[in-house]
N, C-alpha and C. Protein backbone atom coordinates (compact mmCIF):
# COMPACT_ATOMS: atom_id res chain seq x y z
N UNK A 1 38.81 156.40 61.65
CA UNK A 1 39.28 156.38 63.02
C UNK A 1 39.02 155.03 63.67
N UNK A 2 37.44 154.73 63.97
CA UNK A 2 37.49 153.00 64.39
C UNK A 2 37.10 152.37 63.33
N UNK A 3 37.46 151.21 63.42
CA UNK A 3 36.91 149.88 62.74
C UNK A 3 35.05 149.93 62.79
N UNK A 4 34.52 150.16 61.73
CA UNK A 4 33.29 149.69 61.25
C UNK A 4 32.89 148.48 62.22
N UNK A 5 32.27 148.55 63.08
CA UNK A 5 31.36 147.31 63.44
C UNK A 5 29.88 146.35 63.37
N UNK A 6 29.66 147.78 62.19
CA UNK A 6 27.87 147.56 61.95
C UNK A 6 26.92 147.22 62.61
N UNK A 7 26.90 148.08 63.58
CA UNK A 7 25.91 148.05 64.38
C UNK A 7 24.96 148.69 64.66
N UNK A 8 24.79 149.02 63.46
CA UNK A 8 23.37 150.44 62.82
C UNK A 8 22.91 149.65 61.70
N UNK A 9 23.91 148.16 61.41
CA UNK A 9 23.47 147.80 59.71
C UNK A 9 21.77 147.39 59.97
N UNK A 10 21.59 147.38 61.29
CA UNK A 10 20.10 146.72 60.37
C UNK A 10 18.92 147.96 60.80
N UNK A 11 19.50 149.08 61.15
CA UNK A 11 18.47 150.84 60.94
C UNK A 11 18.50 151.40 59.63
N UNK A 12 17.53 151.34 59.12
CA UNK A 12 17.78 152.19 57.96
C UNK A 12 17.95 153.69 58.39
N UNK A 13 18.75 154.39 57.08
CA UNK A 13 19.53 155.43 57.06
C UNK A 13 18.41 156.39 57.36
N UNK A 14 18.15 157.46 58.25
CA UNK A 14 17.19 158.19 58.34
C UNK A 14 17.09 159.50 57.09
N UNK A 15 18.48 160.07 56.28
CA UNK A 15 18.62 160.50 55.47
C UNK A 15 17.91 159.99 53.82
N UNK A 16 18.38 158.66 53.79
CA UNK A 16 17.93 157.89 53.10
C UNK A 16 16.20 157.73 52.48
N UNK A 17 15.95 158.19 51.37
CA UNK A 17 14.89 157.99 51.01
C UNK A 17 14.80 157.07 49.23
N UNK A 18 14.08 155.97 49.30
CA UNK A 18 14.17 154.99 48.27
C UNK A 18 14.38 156.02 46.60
N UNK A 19 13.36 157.05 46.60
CA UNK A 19 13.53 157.70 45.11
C UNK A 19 14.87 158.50 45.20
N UNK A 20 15.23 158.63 46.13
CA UNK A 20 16.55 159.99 46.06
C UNK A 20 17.02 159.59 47.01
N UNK A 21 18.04 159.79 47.52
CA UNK A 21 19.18 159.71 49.01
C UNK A 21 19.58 161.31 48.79
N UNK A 22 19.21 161.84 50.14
CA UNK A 22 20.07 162.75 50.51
C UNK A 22 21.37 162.37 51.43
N UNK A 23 21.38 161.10 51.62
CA UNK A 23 22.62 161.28 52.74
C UNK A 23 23.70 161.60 52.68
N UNK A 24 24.38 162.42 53.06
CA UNK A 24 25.53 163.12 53.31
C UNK A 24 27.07 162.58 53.16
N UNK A 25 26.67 161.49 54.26
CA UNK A 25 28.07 160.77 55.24
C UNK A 25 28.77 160.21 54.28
N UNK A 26 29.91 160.24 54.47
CA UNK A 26 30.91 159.42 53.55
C UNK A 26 30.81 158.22 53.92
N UNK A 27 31.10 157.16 55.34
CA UNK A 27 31.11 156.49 55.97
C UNK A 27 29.63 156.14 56.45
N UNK A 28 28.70 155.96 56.09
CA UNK A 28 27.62 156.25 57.28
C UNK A 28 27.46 155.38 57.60
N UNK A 29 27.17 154.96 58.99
CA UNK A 29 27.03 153.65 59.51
C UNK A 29 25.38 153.21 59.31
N UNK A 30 24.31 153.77 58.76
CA UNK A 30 23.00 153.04 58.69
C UNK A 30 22.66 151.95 57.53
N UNK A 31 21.75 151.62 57.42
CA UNK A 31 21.70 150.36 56.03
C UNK A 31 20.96 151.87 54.85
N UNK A 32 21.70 151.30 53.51
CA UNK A 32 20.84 152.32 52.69
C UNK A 32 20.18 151.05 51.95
N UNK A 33 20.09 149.87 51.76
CA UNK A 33 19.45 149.05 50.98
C UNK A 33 18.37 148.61 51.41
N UNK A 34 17.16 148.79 50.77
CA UNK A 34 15.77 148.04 50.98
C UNK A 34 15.44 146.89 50.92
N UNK A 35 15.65 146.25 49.45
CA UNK A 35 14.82 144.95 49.11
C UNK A 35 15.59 143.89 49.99
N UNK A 36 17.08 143.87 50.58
CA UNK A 36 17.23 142.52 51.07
C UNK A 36 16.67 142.79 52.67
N UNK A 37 16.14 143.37 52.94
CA UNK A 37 15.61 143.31 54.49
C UNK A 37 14.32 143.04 54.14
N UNK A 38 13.62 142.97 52.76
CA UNK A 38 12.32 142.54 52.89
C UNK A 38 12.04 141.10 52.42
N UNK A 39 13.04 140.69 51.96
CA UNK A 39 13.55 138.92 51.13
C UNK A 39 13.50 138.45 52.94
N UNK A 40 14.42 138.94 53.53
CA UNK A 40 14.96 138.11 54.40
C UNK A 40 13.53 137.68 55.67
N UNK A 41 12.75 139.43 55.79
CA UNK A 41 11.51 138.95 56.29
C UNK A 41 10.77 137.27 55.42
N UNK A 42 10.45 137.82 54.26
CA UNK A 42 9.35 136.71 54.21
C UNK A 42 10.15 135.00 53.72
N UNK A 43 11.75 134.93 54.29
CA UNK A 43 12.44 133.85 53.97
C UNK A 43 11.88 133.64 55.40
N UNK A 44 12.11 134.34 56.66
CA UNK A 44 12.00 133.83 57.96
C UNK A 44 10.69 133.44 57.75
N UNK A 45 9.55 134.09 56.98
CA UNK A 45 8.46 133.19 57.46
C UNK A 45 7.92 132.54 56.55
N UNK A 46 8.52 132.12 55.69
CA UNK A 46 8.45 130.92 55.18
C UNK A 46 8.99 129.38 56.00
N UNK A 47 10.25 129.84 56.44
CA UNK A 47 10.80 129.05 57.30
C UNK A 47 10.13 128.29 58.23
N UNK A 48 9.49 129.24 59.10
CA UNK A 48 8.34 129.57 60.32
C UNK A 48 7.14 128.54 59.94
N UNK A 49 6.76 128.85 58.96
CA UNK A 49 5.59 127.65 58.46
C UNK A 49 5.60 126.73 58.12
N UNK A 50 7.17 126.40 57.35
CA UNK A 50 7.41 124.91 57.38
C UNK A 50 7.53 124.04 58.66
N UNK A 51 8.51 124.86 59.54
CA UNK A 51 8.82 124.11 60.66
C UNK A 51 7.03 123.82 61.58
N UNK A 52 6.44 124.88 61.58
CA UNK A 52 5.13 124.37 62.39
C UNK A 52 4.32 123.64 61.87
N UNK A 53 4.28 123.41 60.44
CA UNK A 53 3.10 122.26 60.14
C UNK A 53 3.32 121.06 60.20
N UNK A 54 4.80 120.35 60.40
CA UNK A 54 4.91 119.00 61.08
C UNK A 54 4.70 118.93 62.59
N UNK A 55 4.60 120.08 63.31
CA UNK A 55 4.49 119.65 64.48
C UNK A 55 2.70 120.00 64.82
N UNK A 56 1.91 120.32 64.10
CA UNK A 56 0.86 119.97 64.07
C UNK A 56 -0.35 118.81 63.64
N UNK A 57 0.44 118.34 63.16
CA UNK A 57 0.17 117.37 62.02
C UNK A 57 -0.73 116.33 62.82
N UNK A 58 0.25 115.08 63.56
CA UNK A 58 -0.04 114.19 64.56
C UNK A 58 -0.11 115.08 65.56
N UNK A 59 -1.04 114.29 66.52
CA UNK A 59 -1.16 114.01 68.15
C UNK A 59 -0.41 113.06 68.54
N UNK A 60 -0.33 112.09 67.89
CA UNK A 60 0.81 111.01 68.79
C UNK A 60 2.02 111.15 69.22
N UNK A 61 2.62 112.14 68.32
CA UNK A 61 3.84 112.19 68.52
C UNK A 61 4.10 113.02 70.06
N UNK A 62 3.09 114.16 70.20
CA UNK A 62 2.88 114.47 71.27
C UNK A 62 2.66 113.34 72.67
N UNK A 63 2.13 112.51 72.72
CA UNK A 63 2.47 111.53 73.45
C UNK A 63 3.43 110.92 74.17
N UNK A 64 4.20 110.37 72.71
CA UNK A 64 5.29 110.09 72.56
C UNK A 64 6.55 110.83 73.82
N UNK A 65 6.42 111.96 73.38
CA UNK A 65 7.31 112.83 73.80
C UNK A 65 7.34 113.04 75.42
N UNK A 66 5.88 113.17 75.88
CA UNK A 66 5.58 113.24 77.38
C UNK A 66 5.79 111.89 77.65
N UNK A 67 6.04 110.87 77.74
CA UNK A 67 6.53 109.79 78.10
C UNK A 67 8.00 109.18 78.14
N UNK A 68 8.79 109.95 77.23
CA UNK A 68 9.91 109.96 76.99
C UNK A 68 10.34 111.23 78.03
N UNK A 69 9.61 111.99 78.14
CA UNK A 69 9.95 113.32 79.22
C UNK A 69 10.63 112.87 80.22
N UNK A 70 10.41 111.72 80.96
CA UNK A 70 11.01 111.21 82.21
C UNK A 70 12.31 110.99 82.15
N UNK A 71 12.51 110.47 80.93
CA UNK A 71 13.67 109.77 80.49
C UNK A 71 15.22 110.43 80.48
N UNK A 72 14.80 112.04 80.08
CA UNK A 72 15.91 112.94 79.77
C UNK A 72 16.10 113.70 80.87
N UNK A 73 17.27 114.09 80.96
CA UNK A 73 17.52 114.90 82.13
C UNK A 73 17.04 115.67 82.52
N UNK A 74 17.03 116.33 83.61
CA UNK A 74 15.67 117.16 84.52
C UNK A 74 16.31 118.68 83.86
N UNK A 75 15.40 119.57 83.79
CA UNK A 75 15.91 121.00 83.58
C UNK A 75 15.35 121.94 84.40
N UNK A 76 15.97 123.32 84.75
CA UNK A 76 14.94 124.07 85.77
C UNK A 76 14.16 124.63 84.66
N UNK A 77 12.74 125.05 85.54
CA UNK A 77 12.21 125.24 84.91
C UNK A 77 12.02 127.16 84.81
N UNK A 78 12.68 127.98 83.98
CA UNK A 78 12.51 129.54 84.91
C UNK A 78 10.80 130.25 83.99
N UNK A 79 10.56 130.91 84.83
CA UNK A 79 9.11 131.11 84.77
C UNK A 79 9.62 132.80 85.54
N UNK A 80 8.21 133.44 85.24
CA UNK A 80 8.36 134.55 85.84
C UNK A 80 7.82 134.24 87.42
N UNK A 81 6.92 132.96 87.88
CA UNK A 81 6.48 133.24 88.98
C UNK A 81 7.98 132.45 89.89
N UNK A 82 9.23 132.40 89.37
CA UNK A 82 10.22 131.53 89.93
C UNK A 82 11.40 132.99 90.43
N UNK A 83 10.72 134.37 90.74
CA UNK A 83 11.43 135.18 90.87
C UNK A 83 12.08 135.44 92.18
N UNK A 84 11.63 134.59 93.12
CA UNK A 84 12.09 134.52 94.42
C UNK A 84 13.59 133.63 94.56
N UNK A 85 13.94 133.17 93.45
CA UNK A 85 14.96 132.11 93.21
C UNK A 85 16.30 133.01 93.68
N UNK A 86 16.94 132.69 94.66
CA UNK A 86 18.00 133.28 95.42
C UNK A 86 19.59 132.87 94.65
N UNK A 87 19.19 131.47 93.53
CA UNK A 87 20.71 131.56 92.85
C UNK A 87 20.37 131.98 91.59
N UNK A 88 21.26 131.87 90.49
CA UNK A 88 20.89 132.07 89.20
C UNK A 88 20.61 130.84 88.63
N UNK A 89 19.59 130.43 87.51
CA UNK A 89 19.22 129.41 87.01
C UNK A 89 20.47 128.56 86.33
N UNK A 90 21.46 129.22 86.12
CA UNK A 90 22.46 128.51 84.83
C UNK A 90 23.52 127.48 86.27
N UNK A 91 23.54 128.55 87.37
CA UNK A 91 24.24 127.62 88.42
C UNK A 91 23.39 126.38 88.98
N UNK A 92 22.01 126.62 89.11
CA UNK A 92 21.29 125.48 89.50
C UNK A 92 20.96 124.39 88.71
N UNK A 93 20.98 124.99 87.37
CA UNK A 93 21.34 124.15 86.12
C UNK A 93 21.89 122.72 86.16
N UNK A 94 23.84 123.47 86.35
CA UNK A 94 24.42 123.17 86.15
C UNK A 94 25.23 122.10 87.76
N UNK A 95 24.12 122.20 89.02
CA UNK A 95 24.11 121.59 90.04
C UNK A 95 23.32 120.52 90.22
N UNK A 96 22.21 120.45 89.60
CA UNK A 96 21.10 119.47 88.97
C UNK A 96 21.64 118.82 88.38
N UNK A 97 22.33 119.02 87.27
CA UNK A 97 22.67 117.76 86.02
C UNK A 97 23.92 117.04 87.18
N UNK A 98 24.85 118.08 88.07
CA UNK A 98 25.48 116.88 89.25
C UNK A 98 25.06 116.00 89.81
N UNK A 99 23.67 116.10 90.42
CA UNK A 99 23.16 115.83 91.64
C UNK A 99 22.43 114.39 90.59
N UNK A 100 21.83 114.67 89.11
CA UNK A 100 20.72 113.59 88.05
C UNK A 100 22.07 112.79 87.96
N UNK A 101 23.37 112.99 87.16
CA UNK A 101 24.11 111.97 87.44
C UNK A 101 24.81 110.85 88.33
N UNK A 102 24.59 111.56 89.47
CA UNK A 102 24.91 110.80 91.04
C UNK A 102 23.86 109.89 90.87
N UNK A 103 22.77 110.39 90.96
CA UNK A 103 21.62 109.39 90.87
C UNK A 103 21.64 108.27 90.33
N UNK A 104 21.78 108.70 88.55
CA UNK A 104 21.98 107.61 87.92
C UNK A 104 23.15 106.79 87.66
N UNK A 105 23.79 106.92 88.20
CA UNK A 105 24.75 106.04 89.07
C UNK A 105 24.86 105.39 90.15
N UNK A 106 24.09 105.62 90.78
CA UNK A 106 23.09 104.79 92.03
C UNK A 106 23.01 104.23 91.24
N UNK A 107 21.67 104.27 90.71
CA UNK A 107 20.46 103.54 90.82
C UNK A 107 20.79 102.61 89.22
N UNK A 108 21.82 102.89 88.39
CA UNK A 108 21.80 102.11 87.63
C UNK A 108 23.14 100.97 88.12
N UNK A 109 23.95 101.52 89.04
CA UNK A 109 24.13 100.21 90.02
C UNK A 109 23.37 99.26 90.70
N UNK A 110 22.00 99.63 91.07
CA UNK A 110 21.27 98.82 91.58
C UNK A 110 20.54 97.66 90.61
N UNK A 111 20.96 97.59 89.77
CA UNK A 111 19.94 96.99 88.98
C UNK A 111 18.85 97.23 88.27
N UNK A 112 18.51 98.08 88.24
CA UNK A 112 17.31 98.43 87.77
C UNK A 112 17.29 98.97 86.19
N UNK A 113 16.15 98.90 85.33
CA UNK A 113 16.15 99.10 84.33
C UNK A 113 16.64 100.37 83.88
N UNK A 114 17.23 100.62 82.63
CA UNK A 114 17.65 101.71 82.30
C UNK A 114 16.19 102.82 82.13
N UNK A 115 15.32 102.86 81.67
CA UNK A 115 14.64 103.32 81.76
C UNK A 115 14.14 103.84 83.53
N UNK A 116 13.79 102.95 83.88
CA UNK A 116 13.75 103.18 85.51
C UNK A 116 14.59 103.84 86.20
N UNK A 117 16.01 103.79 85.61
CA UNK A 117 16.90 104.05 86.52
C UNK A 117 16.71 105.98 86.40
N UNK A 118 16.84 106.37 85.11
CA UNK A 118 16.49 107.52 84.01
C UNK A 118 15.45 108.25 84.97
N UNK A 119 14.14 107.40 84.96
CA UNK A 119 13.22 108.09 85.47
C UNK A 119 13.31 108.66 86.95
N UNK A 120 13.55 107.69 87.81
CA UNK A 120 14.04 107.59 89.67
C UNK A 120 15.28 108.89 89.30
N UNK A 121 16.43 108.50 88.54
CA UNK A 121 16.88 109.43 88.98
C UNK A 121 16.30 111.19 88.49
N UNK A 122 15.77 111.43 87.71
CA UNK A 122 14.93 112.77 87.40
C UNK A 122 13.97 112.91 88.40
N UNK A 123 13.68 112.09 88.77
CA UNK A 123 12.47 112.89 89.95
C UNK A 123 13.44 112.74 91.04
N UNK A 124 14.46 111.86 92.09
CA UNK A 124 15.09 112.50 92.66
C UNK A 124 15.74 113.13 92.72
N UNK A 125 16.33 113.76 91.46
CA UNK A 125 17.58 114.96 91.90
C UNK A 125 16.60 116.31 91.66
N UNK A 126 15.55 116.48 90.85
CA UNK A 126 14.40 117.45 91.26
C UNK A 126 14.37 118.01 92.47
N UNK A 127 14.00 116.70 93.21
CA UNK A 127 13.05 116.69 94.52
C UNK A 127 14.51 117.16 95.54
N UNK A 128 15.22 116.88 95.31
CA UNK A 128 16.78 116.74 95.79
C UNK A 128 17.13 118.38 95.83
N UNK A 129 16.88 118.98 94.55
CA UNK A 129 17.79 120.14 94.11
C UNK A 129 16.63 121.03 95.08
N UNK A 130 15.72 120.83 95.11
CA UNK A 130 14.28 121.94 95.43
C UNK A 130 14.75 121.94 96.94
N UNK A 131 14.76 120.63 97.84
CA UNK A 131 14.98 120.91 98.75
C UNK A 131 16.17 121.73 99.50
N UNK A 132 17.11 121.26 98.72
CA UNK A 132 18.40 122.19 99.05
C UNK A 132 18.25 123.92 98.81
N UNK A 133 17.43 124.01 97.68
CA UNK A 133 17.25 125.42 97.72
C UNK A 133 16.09 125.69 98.63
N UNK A 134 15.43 125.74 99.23
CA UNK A 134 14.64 125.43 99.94
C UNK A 134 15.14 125.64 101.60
N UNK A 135 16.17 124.75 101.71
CA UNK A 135 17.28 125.19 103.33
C UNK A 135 18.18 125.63 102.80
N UNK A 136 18.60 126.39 101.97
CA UNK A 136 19.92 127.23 101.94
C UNK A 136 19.58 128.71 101.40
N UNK A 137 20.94 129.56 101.67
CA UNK A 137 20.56 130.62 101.07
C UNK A 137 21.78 130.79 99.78
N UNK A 138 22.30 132.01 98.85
CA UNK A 138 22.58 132.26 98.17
C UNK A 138 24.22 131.38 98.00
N UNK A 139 24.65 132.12 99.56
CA UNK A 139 26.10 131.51 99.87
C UNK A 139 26.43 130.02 100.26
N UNK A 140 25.31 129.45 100.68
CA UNK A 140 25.74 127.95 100.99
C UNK A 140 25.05 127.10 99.98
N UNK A 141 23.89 127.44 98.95
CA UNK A 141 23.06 126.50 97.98
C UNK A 141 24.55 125.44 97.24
N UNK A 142 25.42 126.18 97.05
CA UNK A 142 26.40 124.94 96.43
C UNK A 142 27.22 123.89 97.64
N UNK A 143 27.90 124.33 98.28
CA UNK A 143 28.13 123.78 99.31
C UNK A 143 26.92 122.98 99.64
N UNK A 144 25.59 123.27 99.56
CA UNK A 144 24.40 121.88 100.41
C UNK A 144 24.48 121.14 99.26
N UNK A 145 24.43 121.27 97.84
CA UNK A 145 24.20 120.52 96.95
C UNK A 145 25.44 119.81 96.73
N UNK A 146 26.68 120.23 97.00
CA UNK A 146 27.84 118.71 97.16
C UNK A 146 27.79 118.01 97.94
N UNK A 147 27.18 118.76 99.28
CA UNK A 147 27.27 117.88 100.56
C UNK A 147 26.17 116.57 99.65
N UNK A 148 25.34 116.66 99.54
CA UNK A 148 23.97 115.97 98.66
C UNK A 148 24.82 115.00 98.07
N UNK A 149 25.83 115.24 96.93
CA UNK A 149 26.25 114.56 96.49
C UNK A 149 27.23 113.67 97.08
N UNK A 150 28.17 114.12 98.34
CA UNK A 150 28.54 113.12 98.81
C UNK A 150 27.97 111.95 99.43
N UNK A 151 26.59 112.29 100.27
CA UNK A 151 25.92 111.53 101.09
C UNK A 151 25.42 110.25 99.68
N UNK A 152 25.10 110.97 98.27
CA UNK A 152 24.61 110.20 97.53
C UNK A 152 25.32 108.92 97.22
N UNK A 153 26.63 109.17 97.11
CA UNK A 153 27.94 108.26 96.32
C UNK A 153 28.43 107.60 98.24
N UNK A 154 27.94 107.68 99.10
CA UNK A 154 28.27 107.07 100.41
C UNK A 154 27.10 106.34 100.55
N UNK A 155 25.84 106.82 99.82
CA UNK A 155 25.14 105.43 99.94
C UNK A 155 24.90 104.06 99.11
N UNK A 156 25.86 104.13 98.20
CA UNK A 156 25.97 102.99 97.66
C UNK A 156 27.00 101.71 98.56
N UNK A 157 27.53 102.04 99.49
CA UNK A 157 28.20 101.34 100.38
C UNK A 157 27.23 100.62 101.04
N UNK A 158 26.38 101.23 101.75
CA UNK A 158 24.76 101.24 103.08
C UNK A 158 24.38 100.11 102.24
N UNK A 159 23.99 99.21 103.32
CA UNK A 159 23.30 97.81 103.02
C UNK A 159 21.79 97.82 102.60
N UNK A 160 21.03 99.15 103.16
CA UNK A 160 19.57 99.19 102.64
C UNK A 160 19.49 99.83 101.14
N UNK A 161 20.86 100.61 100.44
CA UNK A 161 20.26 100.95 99.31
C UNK A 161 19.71 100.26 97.95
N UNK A 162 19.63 99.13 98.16
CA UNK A 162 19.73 98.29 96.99
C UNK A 162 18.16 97.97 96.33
N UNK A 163 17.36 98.34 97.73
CA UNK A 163 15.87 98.39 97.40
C UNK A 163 14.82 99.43 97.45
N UNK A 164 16.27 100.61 97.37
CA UNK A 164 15.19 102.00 97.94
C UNK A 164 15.76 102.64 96.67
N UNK A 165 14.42 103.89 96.36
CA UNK A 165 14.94 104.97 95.76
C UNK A 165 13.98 106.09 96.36
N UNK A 166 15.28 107.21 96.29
CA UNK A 166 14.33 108.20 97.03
C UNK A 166 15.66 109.45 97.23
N UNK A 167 15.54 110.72 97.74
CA UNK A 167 15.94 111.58 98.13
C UNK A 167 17.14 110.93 98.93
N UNK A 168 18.06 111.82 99.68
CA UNK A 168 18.77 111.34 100.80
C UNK A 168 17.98 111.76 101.92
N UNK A 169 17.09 112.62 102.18
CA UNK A 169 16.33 112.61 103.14
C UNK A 169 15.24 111.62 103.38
N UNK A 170 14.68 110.89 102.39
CA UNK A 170 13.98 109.96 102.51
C UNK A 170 14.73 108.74 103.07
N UNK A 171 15.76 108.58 102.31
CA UNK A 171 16.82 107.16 102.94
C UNK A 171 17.37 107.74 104.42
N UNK A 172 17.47 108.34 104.80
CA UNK A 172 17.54 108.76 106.02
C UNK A 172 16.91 108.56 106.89
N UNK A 173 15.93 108.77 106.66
CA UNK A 173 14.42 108.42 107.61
C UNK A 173 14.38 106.66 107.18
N UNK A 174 14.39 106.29 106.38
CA UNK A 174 14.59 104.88 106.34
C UNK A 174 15.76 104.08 107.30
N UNK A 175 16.45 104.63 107.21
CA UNK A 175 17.80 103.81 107.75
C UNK A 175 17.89 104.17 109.31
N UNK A 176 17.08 105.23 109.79
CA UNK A 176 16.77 105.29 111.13
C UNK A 176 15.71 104.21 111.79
N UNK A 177 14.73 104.24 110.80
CA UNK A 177 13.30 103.53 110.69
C UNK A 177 13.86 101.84 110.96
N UNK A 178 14.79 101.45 110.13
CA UNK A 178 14.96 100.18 110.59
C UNK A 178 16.72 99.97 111.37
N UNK A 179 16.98 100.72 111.75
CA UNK A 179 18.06 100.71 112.58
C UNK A 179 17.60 100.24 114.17
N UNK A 180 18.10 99.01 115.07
CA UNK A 180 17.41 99.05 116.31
C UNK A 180 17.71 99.77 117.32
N UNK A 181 16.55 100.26 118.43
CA UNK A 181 17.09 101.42 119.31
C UNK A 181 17.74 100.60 120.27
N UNK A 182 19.00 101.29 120.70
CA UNK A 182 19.92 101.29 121.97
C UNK A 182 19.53 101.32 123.38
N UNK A 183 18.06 101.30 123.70
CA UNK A 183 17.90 101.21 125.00
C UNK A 183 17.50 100.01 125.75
């Protein structure tokens, strides 16, 4: 009647017993074979032990890696104590890696080292993304985070960005800070 989809293949047959099979079914959808579900266990952990004893090996490489951390694009981080989070992680995700590229497009217009530029922009689009979730709620978190991005790509025009890095709320407060008052 339906198409077989095996989706009992990995229950063994409850009929099924290794010296004798009583099972019945013409069709039965459970696994009646033993030995390859017990190969395949101790292939996975064989696997399992190769892969962890190079990463125990050195400490340096550990180093290595937290220093290079800056370098790569920012990721959220989901945790169970992050349950108050009003969007879903894959959208904030995927609003972050907007907001890290704006950045680094700033800031690797400005001159600055690639490395530098890498780093500035990961901690501001962080600091960037937190705050927006932070003043928004479910329905406007994308809408604040383009607005973000426009203000970002409008400050490469602004005559003070060339020596700042920082949030757009930080350059904000800057560009007020040395703007002269009108009275």
């Amino acid at each position: 009647m339906f198409p077989v989809l095996k989706l009992f293949h990995r229950i063994n047959c409850p009929d099924h017993q290794p010296p004798s099979s009583t099972c019945s079914r013409a069709n039965c959808l459970f696994n009646h074979s033993q030995a390859p579900i017990e190969t395949k266990v101790t292939e996975r952990s064989k696997e399992k032990q190769k892969q962890s004893a190079p990463a125990t090996s050195t400490q340096a490489t550990t180093a290595v890696t937290s220093e290079q951390k800056d370098l790569l694009p920012p990721r959220i981080q989901v945790s169970r104590t992050m349950t108050s989070s009003h969007t879903f992680p894959s959208v904030r995700q995927k609003l972050l890696d907007t907001l890290y590229q704006e950045y680094l497009k700033l800031y690797q217009g400005v001159k600055l080292s690639d490395d530098q530029a890498r780093a500035a922009a990961r901690r501001d689009s962080l600091q960037e993304e937190l705050d927006c979730l932070r003043a928004s709620n479910q329905k406007t978190y994308r809408n604040t985070i383009i607005s973000r991005v426009v203000q970002i790509r409008k400050r490469a025009n602004e005559p003070h960005h060339s020596s700042f890095t920082g949030t757009t709320a930080e350059f904000q407060q800057l560009k007020q800070a040395t703007q002269p008052s009108k009275s």
